[in-house]
Protein backbone atom coordinates (compact mmCIF):
# COMPACT_ATOMS: atom_id res chain seq x y z
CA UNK A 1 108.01 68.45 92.15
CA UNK A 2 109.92 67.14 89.17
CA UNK A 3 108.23 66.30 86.20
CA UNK A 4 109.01 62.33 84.87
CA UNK A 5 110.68 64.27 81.72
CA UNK A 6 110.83 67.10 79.53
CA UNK A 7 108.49 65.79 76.97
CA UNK A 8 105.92 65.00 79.09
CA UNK A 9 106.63 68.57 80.88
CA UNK A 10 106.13 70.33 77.74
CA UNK A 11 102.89 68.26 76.43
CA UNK A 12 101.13 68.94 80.07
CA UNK A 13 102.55 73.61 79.43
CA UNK A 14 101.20 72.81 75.88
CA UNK A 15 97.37 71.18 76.97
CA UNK A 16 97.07 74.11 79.37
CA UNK A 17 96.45 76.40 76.47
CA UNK A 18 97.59 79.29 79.17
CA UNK A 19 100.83 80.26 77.66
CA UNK A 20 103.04 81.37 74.49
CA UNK A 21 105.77 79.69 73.09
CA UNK A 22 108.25 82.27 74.59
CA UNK A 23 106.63 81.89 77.99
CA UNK A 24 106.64 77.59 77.36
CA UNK A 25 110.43 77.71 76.40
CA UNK A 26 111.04 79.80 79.61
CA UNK A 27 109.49 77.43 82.00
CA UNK A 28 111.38 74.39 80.04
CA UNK A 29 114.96 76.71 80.68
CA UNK A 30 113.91 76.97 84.14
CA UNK A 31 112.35 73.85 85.13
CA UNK A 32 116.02 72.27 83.54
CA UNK A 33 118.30 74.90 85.72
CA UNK A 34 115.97 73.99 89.15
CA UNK A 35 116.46 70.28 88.21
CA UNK A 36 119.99 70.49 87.71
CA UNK A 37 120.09 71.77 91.29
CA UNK A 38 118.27 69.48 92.96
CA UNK A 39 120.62 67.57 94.81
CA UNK A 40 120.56 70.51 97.06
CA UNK A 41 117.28 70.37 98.10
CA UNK A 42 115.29 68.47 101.20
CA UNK A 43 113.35 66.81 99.10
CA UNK A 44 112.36 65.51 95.57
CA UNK A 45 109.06 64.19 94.72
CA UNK A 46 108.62 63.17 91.13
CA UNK A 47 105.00 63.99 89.55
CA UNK A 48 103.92 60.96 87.94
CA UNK A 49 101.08 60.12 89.57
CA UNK A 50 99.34 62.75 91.50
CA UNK A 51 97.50 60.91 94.30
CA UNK A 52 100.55 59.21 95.01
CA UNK A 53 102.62 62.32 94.80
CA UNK A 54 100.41 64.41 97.23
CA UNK A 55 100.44 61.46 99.55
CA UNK A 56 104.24 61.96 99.54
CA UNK A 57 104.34 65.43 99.78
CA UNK A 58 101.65 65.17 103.06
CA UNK A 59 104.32 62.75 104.55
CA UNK A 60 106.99 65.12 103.97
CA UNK A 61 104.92 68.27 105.76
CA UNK A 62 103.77 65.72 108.87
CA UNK A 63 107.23 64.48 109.39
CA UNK A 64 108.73 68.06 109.20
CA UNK A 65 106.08 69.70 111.28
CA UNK A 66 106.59 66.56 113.99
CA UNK A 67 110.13 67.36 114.21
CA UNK A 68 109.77 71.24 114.58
């Protein structure tokens, strides 16, 4: 899932309270390398809202299992 922007990315790493710094600038390198790449993906679901981006991610699973 992408996040709706870096800022917002970082704020939601920072409220956690889980992590350093060095670990928070990590996940920012990587979350910006796996974005970069997503045009080769499935699938993109951006994490704005969760309910709404659950709901999508459910779709995604039922349509892929119904056409297994």
């Amino acid at each position: 899932m992408n996040p709706p922007d870096f800022d917002v990315l970082e704020t939601r790493l920072r409220k956690r309270g889980t992590e350093n710094d060095a670990d928070i600038r990590r996940r920012l390198e990587n979350a910006r390398r796996e974005i970069a790449e997503a045009k080769s993906f499935d699938y993109q679901v951006l994490n704005d809202q969760l309910e709404r981006a659950v709901l999508e991610i459910e779709s995604i699973i039922t349509t892929r299992l119904a056409s297994a």
